[in-house]
PDB file of N, CA and C in Angstrom:
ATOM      1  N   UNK A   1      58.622 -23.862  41.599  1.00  0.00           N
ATOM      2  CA  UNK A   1      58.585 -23.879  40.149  1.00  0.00           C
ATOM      3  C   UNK A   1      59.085 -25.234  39.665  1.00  0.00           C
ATOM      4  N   UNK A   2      58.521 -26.044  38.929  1.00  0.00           N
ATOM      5  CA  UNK A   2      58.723 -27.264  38.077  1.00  0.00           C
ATOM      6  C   UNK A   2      59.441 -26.667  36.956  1.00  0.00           C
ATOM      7  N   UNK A   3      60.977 -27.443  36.755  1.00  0.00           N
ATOM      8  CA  UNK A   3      61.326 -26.749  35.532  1.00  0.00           C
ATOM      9  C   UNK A   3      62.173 -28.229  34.766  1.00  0.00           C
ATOM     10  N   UNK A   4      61.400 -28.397  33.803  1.00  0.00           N
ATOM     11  CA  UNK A   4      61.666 -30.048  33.006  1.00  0.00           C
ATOM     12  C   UNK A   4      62.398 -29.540  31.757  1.00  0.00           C
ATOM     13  N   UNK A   5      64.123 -30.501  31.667  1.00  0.00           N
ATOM     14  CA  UNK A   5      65.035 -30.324  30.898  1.00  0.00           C
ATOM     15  C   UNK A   5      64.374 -31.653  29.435  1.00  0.00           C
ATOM     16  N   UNK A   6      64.163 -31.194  28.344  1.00  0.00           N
ATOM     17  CA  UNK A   6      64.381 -32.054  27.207  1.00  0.00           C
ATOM     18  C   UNK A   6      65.238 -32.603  26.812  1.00  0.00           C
ATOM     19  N   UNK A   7      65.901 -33.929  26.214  1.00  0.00           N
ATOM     20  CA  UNK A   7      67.139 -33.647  25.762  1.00  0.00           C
ATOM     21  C   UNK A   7      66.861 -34.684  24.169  1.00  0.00           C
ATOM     22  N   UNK A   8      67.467 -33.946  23.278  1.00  0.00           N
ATOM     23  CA  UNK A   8      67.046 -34.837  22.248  1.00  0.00           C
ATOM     24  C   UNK A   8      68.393 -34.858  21.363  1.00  0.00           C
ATOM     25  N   UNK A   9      69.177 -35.918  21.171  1.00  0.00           N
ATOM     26  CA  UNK A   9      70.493 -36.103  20.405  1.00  0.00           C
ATOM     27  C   UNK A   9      70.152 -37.115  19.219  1.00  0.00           C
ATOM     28  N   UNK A  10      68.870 -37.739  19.151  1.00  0.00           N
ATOM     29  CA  UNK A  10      68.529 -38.685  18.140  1.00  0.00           C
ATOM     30  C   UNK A  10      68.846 -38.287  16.512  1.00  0.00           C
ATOM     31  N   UNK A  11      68.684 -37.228  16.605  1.00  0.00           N
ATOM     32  CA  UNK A  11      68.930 -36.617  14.988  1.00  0.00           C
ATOM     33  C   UNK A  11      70.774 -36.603  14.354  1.00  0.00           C
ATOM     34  N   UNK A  12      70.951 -37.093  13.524  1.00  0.00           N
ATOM     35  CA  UNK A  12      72.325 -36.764  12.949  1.00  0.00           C
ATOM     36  C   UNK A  12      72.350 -35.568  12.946  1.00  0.00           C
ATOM     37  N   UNK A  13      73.604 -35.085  13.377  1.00  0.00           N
ATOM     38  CA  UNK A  13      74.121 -33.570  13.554  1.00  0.00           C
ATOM     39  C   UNK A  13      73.172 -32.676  14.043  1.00  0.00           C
ATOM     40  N   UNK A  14      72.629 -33.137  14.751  1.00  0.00           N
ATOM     41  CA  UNK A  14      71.552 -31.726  15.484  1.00  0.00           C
ATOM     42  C   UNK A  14      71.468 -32.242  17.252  1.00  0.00           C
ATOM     43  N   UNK A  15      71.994 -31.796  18.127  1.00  0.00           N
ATOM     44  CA  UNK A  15      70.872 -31.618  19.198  1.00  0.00           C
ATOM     45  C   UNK A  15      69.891 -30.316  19.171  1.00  0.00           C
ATOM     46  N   UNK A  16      68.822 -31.068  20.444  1.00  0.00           N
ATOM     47  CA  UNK A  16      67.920 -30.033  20.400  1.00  0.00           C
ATOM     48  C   UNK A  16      67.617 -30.373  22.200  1.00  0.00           C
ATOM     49  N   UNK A  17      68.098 -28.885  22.552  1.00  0.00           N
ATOM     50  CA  UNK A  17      67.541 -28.978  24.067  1.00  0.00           C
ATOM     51  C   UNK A  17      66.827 -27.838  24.348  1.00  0.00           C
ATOM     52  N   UNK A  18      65.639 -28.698  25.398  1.00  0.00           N
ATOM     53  CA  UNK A  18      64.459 -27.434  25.669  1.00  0.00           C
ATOM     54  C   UNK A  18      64.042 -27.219  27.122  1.00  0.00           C
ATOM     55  N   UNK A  19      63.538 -26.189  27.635  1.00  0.00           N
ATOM     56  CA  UNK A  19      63.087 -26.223  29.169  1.00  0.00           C
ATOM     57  C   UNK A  19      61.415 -26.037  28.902  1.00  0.00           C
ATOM     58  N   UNK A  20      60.768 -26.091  30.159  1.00  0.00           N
ATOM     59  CA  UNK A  20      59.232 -26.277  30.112  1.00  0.00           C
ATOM     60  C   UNK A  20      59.388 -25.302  31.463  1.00  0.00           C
ATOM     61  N   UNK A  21      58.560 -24.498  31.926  1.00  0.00           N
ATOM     62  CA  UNK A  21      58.576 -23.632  33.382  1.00  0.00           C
ATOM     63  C   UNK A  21      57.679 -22.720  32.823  1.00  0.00           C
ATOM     64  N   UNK A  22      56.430 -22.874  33.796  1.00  0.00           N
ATOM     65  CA  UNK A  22      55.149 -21.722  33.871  1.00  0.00           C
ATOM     66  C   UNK A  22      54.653 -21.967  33.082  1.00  0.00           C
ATOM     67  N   UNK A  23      54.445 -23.275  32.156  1.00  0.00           N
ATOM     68  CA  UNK A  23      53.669 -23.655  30.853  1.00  0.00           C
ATOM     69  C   UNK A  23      53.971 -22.592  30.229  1.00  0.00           C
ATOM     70  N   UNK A  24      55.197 -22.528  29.650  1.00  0.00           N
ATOM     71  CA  UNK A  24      56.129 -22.264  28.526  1.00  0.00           C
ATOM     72  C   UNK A  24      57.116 -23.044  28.363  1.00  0.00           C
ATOM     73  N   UNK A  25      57.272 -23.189  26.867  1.00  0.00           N
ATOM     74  CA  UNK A  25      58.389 -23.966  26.482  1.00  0.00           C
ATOM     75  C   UNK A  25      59.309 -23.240  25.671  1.00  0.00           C
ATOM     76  N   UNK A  26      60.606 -23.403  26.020  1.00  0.00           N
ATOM     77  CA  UNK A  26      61.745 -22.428  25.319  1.00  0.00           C
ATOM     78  C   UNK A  26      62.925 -23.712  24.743  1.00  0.00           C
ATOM     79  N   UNK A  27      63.445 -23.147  23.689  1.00  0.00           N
ATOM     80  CA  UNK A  27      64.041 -24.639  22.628  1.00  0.00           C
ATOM     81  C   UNK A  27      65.722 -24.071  22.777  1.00  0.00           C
ATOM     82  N   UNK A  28      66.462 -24.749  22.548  1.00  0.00           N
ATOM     83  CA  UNK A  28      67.799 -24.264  21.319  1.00  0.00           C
ATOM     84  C   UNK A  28      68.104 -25.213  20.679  1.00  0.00           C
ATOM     85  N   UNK A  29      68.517 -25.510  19.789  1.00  0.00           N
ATOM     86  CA  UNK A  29      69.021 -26.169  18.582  1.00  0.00           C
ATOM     87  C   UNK A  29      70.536 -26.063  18.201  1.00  0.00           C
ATOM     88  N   UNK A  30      71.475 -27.034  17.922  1.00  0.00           N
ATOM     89  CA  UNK A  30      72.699 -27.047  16.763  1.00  0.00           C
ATOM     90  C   UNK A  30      72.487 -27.970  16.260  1.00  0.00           C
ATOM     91  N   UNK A  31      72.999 -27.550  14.975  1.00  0.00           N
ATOM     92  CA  UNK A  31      73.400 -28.285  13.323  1.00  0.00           C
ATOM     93  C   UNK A  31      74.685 -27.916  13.925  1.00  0.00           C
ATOM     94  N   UNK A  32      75.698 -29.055  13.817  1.00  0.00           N
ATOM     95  CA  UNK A  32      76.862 -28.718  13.193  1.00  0.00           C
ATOM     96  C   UNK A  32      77.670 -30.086  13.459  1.00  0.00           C
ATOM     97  N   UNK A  33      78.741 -30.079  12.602  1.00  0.00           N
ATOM     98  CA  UNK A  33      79.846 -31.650  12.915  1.00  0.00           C
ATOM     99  C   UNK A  33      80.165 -31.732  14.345  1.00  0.00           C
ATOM    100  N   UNK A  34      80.250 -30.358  15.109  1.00  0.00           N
ATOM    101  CA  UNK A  34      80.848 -31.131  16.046  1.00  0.00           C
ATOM    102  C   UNK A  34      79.960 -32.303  16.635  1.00  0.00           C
ATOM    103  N   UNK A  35      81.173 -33.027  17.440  1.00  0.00           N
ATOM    104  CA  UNK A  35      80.258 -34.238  18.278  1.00  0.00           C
ATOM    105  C   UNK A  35      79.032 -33.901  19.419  1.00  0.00           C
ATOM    106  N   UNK A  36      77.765 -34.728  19.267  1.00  0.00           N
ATOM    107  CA  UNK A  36      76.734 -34.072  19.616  1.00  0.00           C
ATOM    108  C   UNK A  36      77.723 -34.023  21.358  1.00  0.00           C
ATOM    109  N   UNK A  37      78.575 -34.491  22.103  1.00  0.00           N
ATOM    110  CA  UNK A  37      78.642 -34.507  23.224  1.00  0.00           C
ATOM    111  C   UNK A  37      79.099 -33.700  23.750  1.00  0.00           C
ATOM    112  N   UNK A  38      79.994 -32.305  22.352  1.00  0.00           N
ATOM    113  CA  UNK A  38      79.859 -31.397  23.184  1.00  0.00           C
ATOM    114  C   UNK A  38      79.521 -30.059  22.672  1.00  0.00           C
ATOM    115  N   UNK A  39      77.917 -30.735  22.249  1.00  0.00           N
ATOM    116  CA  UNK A  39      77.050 -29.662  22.180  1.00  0.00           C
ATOM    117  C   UNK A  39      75.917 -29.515  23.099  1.00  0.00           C
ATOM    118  N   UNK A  40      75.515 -30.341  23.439  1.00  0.00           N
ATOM    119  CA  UNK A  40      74.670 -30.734  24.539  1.00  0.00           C
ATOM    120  C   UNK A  40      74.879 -29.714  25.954  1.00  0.00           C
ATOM    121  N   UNK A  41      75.925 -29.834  26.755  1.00  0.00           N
ATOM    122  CA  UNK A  41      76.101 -29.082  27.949  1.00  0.00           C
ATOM    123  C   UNK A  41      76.118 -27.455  27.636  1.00  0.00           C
ATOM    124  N   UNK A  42      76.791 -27.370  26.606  1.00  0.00           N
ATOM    125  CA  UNK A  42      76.602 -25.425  26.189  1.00  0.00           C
ATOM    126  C   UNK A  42      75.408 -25.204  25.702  1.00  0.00           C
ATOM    127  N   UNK A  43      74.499 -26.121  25.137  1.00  0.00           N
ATOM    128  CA  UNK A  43      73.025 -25.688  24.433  1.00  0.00           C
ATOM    129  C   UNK A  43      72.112 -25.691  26.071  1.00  0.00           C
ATOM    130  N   UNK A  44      72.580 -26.482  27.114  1.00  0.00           N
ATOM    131  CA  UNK A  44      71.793 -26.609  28.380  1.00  0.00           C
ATOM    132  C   UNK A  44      72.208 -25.234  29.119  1.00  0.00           C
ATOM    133  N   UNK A  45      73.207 -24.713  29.476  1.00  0.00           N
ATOM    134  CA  UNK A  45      74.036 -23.991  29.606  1.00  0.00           C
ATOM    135  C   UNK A  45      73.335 -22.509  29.493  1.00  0.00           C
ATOM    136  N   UNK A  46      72.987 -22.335  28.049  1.00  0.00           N
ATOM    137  CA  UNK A  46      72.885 -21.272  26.850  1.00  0.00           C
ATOM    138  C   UNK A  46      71.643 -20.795  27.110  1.00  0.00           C
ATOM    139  N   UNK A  47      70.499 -22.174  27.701  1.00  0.00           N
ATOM    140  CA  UNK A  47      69.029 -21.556  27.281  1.00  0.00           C
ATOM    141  C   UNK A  47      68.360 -21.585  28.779  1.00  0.00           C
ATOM    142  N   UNK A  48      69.857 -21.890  29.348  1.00  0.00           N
ATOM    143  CA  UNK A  48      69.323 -21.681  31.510  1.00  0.00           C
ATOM    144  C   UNK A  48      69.302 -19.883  31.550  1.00  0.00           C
ATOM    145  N   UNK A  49      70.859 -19.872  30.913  1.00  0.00           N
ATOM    146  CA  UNK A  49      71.185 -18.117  30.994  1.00  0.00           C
ATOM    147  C   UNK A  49      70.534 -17.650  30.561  1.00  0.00           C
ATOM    148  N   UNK A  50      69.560 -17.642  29.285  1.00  0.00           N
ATOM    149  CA  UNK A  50      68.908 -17.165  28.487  1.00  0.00           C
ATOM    150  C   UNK A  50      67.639 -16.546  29.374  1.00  0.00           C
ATOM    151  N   UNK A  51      67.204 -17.744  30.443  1.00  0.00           N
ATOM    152  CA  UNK A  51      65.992 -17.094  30.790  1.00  0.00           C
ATOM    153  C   UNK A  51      66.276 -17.268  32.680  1.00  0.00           C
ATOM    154  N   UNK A  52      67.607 -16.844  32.712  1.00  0.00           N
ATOM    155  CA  UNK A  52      67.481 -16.343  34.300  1.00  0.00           C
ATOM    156  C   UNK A  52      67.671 -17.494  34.931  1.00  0.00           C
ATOM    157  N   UNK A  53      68.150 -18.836  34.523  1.00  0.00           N
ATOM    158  CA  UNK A  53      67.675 -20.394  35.322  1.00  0.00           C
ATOM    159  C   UNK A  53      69.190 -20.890  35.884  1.00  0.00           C
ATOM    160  N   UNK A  54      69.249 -21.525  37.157  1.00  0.00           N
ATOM    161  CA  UNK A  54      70.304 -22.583  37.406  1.00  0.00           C
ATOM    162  C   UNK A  54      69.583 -23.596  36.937  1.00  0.00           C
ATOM    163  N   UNK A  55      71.006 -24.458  36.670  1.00  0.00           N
ATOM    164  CA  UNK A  55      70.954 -26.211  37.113  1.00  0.00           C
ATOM    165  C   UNK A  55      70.376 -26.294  38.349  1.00  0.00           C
ATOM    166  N   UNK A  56      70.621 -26.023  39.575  1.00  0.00           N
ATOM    167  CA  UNK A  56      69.934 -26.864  40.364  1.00  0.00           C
ATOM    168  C   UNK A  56      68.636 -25.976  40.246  1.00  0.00           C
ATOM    169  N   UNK A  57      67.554 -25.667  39.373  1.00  0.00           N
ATOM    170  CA  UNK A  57      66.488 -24.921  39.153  1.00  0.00           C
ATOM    171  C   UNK A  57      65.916 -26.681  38.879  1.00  0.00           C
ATOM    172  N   UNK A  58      66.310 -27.359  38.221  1.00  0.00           N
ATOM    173  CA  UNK A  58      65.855 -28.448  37.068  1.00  0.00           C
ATOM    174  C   UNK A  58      65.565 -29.238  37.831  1.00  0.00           C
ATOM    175  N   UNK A  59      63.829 -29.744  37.772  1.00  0.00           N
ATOM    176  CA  UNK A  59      63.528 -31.079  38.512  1.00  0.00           C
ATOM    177  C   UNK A  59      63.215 -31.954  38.137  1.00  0.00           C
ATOM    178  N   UNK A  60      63.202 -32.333  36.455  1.00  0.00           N
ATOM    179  CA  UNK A  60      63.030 -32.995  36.086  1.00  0.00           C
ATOM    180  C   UNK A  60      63.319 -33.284  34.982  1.00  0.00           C
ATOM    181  N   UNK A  61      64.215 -34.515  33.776  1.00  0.00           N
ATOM    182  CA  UNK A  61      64.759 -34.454  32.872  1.00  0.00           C
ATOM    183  C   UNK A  61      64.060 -35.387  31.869  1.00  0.00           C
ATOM    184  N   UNK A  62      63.989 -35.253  30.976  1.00  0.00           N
ATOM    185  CA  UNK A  62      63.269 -36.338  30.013  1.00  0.00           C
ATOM    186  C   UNK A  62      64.207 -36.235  28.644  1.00  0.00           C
ATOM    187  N   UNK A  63      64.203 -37.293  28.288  1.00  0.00           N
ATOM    188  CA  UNK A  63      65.342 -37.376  26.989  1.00  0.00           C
ATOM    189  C   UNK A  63      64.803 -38.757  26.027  1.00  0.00           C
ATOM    190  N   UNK A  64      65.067 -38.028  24.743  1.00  0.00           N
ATOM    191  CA  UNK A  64      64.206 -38.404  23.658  1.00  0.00           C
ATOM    192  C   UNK A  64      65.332 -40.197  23.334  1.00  0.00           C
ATOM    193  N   UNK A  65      64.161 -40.742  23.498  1.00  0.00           N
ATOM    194  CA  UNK A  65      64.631 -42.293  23.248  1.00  0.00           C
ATOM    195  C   UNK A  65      64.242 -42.923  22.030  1.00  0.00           C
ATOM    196  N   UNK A  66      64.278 -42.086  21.089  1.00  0.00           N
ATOM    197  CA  UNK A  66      64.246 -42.787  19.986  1.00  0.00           C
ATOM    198  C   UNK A  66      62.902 -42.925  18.714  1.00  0.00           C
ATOM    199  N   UNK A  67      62.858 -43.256  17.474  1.00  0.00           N
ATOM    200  CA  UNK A  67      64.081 -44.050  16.831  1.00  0.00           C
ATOM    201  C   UNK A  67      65.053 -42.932  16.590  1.00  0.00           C
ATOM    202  N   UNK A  68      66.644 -43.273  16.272  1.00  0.00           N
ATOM    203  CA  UNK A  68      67.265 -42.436  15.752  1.00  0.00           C
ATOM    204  C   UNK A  68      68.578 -43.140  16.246  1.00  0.00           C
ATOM    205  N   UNK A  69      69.868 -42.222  16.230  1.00  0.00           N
ATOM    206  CA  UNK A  69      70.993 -42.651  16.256  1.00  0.00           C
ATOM    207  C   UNK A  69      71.483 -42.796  17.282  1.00  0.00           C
ATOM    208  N   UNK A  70      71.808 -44.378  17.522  1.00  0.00           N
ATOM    209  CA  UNK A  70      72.364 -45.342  18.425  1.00  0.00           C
ATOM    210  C   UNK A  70      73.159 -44.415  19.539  1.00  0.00           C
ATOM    211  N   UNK A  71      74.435 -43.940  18.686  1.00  0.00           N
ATOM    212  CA  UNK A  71      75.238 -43.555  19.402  1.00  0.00           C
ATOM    213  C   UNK A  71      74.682 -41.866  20.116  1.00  0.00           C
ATOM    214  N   UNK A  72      73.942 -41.136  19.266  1.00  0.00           N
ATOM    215  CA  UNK A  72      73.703 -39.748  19.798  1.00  0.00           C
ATOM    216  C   UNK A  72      72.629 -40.106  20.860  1.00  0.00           C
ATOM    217  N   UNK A  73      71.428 -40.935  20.925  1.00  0.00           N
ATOM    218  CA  UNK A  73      70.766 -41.753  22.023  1.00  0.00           C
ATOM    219  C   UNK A  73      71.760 -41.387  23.392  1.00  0.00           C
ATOM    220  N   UNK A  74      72.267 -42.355  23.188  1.00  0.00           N
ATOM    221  CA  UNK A  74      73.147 -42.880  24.038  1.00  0.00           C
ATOM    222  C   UNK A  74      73.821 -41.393  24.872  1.00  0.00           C
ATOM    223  N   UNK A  75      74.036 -40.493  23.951  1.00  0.00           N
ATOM    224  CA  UNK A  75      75.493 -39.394  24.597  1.00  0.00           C
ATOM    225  C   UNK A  75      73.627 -38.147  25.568  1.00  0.00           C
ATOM    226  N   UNK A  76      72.432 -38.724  25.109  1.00  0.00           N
ATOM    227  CA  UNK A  76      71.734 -37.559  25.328  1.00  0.00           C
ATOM    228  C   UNK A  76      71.307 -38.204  26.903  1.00  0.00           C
ATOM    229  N   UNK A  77      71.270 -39.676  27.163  1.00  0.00           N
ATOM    230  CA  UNK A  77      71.172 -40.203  28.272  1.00  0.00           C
ATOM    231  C   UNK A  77      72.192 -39.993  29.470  1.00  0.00           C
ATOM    232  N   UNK A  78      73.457 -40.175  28.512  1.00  0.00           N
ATOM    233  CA  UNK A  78      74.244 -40.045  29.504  1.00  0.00           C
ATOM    234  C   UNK A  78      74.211 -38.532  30.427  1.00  0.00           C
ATOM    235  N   UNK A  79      74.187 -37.410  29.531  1.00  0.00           N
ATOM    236  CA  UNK A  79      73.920 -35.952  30.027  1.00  0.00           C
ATOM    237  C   UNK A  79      73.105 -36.410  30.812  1.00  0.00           C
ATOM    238  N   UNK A  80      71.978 -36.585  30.776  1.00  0.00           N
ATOM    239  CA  UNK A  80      71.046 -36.761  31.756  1.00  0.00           C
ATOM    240  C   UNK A  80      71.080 -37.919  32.892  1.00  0.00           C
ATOM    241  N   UNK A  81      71.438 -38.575  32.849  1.00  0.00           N
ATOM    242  CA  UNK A  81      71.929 -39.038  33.997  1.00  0.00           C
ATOM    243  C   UNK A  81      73.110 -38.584  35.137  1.00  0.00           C
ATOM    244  N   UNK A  82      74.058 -38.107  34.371  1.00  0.00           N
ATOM    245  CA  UNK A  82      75.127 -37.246  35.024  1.00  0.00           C
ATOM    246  C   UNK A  82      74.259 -35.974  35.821  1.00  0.00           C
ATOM    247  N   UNK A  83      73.298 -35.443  34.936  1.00  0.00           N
ATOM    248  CA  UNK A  83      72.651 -34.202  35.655  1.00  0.00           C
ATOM    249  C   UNK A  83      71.630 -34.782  37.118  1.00  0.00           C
ATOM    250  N   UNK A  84      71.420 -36.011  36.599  1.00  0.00           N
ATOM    251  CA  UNK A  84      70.111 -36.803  37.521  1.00  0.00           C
ATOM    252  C   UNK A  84      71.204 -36.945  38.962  1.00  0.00           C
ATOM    253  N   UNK A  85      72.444 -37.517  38.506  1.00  0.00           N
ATOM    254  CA  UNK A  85      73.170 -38.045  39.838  1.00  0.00           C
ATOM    255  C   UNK A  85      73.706 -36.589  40.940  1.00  0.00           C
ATOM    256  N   UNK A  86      74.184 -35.861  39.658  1.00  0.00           N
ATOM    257  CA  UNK A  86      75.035 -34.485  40.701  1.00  0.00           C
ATOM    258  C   UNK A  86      73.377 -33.805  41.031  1.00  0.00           C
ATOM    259  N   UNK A  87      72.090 -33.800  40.496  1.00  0.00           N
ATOM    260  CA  UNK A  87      71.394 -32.508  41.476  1.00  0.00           C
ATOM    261  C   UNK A  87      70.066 -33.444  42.225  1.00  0.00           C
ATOM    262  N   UNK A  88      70.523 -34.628  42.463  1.00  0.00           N
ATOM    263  CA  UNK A  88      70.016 -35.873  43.436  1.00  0.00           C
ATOM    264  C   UNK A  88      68.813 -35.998  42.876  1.00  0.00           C
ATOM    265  N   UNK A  89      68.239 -35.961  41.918  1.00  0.00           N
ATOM    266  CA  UNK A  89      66.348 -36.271  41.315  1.00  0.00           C
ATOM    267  C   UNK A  89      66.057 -37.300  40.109  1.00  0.00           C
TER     268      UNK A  89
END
């Protein structure tokens, strides 16, 4: 099973993370002040449990580069790279 993580922090006060598996796509979303960095790992977290999935399920990550905010950019790469280094892909 191919299962591709979204990651999108570009928006002020919103991430939005999504999975792709069996040509379906499943979303979650927050609005809120907190800092997008730690909304990101519980929204990844939230929508693995949701449909039965590990982390090491994930083979592939793609994360939204923009235009949008410098710094939330930045915190949606880093997730994904941290995830790229610990599940070796």
């Amino acid at each position: 099973m191919k299962l591709i993580l979204y990651i999108d922090t570009s928006q002020m006060d919103t991430a939005r993370v999504a999975i792709e598996y069996n040509g379906q796509r499943h979303e979650e979303v927050s609005t809120s002040r907190v800092q997008k960095s730690q909304m990101v790992l519980p929204l990844i977290e939230k929508l693995l449990h949701a449909h039965t999935l590990h982390v090491s399920d994930i083979s592939e990550i793609r994360v939204m580069e923009g235009p949008g905010s410098f710094t939330g950019i930045r915190v949606g790469l880093s997730v994904a790279h941290m995830l790229e280094a610990l599940l070796g892909i």
